[in-house]
N, C-alpha and C. Protein backbone atom coordinates (compact mmCIF):
# COMPACT_ATOMS: atom_id res chain seq x y z
N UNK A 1 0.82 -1.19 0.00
CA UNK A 1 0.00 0.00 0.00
C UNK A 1 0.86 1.25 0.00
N UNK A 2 2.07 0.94 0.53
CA UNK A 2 3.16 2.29 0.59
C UNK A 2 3.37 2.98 -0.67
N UNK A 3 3.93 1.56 -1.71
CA UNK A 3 3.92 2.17 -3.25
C UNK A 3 2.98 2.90 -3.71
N UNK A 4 1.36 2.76 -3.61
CA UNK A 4 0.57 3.38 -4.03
C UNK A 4 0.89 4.90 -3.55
N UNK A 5 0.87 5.03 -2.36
CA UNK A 5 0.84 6.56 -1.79
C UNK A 5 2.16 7.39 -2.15
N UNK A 6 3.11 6.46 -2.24
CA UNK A 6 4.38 7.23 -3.44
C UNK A 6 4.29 7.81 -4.38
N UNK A 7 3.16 7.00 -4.98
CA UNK A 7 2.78 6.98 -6.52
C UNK A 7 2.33 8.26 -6.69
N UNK A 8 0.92 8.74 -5.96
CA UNK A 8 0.10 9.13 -5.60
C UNK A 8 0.81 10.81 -5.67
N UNK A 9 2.29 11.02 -4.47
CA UNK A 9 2.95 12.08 -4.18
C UNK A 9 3.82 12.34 -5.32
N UNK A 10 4.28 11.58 -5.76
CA UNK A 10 5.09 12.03 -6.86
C UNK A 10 4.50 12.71 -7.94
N UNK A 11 2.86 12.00 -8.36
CA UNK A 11 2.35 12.73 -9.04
C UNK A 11 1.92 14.33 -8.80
N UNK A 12 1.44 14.70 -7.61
CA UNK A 12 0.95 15.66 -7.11
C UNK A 12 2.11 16.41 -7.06
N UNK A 13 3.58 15.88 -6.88
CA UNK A 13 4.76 16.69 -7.02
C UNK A 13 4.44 17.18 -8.13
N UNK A 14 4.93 16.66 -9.23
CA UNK A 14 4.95 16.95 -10.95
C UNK A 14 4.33 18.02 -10.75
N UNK A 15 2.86 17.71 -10.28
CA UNK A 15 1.67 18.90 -11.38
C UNK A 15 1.45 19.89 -9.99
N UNK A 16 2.46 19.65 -8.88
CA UNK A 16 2.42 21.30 -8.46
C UNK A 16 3.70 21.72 -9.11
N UNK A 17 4.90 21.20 -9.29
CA UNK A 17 5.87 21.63 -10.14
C UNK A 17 5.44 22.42 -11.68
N UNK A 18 4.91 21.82 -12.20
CA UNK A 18 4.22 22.26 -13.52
C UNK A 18 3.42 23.53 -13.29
N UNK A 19 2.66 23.37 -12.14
CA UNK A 19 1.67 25.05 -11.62
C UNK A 19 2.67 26.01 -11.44
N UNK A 20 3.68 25.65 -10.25
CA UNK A 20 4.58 27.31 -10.37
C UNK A 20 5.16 27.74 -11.80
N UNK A 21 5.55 26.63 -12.63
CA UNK A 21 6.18 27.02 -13.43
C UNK A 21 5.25 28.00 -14.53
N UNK A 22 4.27 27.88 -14.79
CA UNK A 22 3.20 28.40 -15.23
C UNK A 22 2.76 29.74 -14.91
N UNK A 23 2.33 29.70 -13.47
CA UNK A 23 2.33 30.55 -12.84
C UNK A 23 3.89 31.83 -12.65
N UNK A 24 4.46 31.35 -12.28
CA UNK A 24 5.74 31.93 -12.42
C UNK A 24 6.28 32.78 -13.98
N UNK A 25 5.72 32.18 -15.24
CA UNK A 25 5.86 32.74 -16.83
C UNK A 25 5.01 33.53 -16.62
N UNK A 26 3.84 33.34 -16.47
CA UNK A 26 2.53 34.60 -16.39
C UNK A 26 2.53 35.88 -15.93
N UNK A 27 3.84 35.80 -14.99
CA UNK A 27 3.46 36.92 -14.19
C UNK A 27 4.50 37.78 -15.10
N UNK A 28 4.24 39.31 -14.43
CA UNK A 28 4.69 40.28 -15.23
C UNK A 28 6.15 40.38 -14.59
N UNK A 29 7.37 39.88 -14.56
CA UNK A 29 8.87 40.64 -14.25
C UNK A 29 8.33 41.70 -13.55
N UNK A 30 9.45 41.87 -12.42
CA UNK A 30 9.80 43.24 -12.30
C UNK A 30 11.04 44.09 -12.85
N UNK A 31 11.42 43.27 -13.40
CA UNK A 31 12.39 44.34 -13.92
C UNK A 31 12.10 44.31 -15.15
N UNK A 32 11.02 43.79 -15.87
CA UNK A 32 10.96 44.20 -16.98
C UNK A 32 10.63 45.88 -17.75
N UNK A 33 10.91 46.89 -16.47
CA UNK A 33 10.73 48.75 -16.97
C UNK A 33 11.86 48.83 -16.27
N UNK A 34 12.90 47.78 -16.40
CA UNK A 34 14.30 48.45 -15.95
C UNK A 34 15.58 49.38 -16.55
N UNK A 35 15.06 49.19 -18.38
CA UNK A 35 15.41 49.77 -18.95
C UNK A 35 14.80 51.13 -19.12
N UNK A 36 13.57 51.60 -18.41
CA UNK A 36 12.66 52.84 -18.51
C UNK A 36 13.28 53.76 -16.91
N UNK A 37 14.03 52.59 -16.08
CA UNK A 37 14.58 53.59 -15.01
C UNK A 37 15.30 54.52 -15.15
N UNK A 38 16.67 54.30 -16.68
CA UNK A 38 17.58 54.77 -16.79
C UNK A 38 17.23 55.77 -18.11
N UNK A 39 16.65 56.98 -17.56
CA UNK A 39 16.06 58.22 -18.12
C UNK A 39 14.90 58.22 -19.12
N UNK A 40 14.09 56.85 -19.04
CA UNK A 40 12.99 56.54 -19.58
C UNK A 40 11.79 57.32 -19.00
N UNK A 41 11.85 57.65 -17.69
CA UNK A 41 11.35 58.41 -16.59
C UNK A 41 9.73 57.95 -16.62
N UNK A 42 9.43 56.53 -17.13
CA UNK A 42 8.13 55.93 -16.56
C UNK A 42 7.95 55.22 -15.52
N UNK A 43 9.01 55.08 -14.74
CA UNK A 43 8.88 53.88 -13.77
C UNK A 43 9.49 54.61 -12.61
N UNK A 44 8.93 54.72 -11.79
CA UNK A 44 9.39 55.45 -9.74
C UNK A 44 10.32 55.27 -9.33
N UNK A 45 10.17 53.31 -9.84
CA UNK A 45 12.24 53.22 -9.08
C UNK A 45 12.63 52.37 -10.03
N UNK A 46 13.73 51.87 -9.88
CA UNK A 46 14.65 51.36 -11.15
C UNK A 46 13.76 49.57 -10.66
N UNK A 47 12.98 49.01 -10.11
CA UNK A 47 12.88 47.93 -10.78
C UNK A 47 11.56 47.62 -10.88
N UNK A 48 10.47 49.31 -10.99
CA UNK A 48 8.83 49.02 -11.14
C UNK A 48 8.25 49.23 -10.10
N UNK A 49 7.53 49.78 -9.79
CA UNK A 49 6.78 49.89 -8.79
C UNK A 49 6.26 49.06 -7.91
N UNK A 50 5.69 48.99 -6.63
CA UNK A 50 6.12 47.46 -6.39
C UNK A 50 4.20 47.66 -5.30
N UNK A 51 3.84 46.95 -5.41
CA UNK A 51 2.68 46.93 -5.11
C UNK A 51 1.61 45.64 -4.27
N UNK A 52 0.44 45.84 -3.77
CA UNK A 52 0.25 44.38 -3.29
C UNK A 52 0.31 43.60 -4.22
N UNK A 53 0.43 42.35 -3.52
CA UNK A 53 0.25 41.05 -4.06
C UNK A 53 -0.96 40.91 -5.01
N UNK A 54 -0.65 40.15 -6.34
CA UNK A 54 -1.89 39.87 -7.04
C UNK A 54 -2.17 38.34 -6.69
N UNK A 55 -3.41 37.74 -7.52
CA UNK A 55 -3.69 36.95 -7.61
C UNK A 55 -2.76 35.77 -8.44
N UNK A 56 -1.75 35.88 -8.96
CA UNK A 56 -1.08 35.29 -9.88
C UNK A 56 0.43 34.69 -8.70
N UNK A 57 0.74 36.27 -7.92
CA UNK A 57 1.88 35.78 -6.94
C UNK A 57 1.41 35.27 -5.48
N UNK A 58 0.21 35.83 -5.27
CA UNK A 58 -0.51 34.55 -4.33
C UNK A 58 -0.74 32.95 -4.22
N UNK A 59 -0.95 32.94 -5.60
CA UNK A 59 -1.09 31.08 -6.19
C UNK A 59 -0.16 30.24 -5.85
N UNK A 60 1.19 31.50 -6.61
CA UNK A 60 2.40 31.09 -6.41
C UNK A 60 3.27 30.68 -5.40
N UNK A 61 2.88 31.71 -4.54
CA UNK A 61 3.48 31.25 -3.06
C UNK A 61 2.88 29.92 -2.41
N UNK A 62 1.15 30.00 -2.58
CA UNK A 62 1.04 28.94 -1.85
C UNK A 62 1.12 27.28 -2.88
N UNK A 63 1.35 27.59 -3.70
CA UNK A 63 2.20 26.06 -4.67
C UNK A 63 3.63 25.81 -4.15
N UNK A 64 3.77 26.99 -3.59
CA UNK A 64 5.67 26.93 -3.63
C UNK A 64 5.36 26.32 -1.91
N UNK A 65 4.41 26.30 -0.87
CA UNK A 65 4.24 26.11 0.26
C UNK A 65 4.08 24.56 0.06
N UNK A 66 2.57 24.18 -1.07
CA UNK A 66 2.38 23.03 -0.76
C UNK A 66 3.66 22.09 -1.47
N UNK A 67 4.50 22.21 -2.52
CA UNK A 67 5.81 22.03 -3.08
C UNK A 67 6.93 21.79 -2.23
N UNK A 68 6.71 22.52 -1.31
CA UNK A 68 8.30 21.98 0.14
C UNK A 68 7.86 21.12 0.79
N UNK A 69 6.23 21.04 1.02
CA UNK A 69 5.41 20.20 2.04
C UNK A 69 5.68 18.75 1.10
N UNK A 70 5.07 18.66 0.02
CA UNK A 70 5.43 17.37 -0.87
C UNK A 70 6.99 17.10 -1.28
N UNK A 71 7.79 18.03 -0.81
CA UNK A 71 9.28 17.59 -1.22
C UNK A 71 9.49 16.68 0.29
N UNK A 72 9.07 17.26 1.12
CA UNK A 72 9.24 16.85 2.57
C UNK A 72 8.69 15.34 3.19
N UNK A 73 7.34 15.12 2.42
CA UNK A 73 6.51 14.51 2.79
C UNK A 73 7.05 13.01 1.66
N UNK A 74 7.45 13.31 0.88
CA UNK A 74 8.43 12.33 -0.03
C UNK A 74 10.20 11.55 0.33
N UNK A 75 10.59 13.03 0.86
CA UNK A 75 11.91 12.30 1.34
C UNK A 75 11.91 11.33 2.78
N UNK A 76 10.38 11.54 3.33
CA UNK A 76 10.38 10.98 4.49
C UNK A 76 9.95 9.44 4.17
N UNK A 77 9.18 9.46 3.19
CA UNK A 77 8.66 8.06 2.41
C UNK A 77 9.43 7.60 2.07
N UNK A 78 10.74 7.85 1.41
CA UNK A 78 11.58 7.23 0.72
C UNK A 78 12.33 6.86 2.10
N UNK A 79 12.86 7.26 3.42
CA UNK A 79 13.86 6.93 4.22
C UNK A 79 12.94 6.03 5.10
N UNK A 80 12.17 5.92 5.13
CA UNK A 80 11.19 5.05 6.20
C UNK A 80 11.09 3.78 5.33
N UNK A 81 10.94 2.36 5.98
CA UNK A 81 11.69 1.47 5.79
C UNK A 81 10.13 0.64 6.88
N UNK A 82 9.34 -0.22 6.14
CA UNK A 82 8.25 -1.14 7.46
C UNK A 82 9.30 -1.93 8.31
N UNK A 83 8.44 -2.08 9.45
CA UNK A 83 8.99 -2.67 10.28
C UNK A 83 9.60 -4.27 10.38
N UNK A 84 8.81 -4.91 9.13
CA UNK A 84 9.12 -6.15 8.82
C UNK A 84 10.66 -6.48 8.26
N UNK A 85 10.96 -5.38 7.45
CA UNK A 85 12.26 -5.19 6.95
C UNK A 85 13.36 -5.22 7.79
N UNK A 86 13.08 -4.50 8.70
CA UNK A 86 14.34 -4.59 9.22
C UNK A 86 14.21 -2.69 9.35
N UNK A 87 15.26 -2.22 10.56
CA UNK A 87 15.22 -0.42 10.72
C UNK A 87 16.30 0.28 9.79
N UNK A 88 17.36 -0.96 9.47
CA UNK A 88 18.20 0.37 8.72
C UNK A 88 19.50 -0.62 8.19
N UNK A 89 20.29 0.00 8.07
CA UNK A 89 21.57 -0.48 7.82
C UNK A 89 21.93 -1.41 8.85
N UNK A 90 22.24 -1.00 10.00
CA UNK A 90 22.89 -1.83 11.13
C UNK A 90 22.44 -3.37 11.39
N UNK A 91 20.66 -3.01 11.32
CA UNK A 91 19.80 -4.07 11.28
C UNK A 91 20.24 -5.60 10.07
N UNK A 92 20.56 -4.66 8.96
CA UNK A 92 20.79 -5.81 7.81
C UNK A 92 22.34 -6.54 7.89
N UNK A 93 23.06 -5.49 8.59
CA UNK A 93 24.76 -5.93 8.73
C UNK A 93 24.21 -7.04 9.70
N UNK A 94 23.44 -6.72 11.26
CA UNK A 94 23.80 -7.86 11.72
C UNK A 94 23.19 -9.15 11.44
N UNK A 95 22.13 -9.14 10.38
CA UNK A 95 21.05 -10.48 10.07
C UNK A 95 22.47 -11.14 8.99
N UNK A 96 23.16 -10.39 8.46
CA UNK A 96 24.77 -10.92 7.42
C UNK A 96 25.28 -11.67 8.62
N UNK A 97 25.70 -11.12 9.82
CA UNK A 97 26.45 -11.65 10.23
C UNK A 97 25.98 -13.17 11.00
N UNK A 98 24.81 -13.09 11.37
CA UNK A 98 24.28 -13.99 12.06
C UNK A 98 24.30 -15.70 11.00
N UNK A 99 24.09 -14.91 10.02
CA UNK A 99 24.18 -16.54 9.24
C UNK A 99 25.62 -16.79 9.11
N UNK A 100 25.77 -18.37 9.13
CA UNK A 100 27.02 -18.60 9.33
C UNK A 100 27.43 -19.03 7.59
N UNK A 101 28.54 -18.58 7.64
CA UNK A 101 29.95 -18.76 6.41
C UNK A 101 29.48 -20.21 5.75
N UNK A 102 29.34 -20.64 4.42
CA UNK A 102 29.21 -21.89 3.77
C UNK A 102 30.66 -21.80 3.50
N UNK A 103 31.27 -22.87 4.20
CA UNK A 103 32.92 -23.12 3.73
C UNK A 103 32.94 -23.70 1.94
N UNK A 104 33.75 -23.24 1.49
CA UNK A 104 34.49 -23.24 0.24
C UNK A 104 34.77 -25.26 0.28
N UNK A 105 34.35 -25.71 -0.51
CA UNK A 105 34.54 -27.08 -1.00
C UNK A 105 35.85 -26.95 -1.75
N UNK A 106 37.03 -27.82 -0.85
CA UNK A 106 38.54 -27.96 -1.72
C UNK A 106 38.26 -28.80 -3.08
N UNK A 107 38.94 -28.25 -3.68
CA UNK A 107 39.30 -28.73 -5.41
C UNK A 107 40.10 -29.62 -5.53
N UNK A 108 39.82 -30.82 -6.04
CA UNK A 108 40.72 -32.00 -6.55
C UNK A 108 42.26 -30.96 -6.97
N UNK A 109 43.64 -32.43 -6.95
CA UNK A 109 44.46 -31.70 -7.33
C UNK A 109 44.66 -31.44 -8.68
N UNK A 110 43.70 -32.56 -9.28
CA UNK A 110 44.05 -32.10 -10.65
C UNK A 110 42.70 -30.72 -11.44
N UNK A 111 42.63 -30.39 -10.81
CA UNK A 111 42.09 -29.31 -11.35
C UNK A 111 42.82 -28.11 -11.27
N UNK A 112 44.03 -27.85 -10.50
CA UNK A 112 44.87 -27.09 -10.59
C UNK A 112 44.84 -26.52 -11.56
N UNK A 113 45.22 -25.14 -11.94
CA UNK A 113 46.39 -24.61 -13.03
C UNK A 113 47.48 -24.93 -13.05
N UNK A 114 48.16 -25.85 -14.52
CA UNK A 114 49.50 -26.07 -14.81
C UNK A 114 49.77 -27.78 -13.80
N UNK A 115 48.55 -28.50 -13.24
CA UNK A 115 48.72 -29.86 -12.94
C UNK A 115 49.45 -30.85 -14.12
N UNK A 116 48.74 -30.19 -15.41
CA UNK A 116 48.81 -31.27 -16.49
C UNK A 116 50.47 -30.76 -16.80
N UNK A 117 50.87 -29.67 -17.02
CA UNK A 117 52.09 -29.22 -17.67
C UNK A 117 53.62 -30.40 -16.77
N UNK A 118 53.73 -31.54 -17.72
CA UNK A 118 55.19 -32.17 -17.70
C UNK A 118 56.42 -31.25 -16.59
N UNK A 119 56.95 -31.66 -15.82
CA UNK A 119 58.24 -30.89 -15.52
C UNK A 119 59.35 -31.27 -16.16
N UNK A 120 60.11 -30.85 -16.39
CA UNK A 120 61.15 -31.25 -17.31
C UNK A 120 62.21 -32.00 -16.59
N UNK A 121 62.73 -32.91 -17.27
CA UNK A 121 63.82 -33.71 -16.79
C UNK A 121 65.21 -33.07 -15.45
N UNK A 122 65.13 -33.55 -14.88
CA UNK A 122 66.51 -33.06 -13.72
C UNK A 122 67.55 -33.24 -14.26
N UNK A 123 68.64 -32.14 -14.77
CA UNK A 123 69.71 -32.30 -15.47
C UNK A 123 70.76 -32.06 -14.00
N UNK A 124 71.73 -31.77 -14.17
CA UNK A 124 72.87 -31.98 -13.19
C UNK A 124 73.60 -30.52 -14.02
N UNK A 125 73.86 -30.39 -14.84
CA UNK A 125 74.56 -29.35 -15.56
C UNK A 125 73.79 -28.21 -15.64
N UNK A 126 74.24 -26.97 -15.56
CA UNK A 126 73.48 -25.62 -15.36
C UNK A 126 73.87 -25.46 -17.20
N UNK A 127 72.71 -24.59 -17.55
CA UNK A 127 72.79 -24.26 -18.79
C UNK A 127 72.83 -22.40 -18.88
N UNK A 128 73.93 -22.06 -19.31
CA UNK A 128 73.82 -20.35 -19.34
C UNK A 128 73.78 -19.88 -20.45
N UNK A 129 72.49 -18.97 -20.96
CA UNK A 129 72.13 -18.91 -22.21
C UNK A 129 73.57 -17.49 -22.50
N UNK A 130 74.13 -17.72 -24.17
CA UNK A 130 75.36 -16.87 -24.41
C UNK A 130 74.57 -16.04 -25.70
């Protein structure tokens, strides 16, 4: 049932992600009469007049509210772990350690590397290559 409600947040991530971004193009810059500061003499102060809140940067804020709440409410889903599992790291090191080692089955000798390779005859005389 966990996956579902993942499912569920991630989507609702996306399409509040997708709203600010929307929201956020729509709105008018403020500095877009920044070039009218510098002796254009339509604009009060160099980055527009600045005024209440509209309806466009209201939306915005509260997408950008519920957006930290679903960034939040996701990273906590992802680090939470049921109880059946096991709590964390430590938990899984010691269920490793608890099972015991399957010893390694020794290998015939002739399965060696280089069993089959002849040794060469025992000479008595040293040979020094000239």
């Amino acid at each position: 049932m966990s996956g579902f409600w993942t499912q569920v947040l991630i989507v609702l991530h996306v399409i509040v992600a997708l709203g600010i971004i929307g929201l956020v193009l729509l709105q008018h810059g403020k500095g877009a009469d920044m070039g009218s500061g510098f002796g254009g003499g339509a604009s009060g102060s160099l980055f527009g007049a600045t005024g209440s809140a509209n309806f466009l940067s209201r939306a915005t804020a509260v997408l950008a509210a519920i957006f930290f709440a679903l960034s939040l409410a996701l990273a906590w889903v992802a680090t939470r772990k049921p109880s059946e599992q096991g709590g964390g790291v430590i938990d899984a090191i010691r269920s490793k350690q608890t099972q015991p080692a399957k010893p390694e089955a020794k290998k015939p000798e002739a399965e060696k590397p280089g069993a089959e390779v002849p040794k060469p005859p025992a000479t008595n005389e040293r040979q020094v290559p000239q």
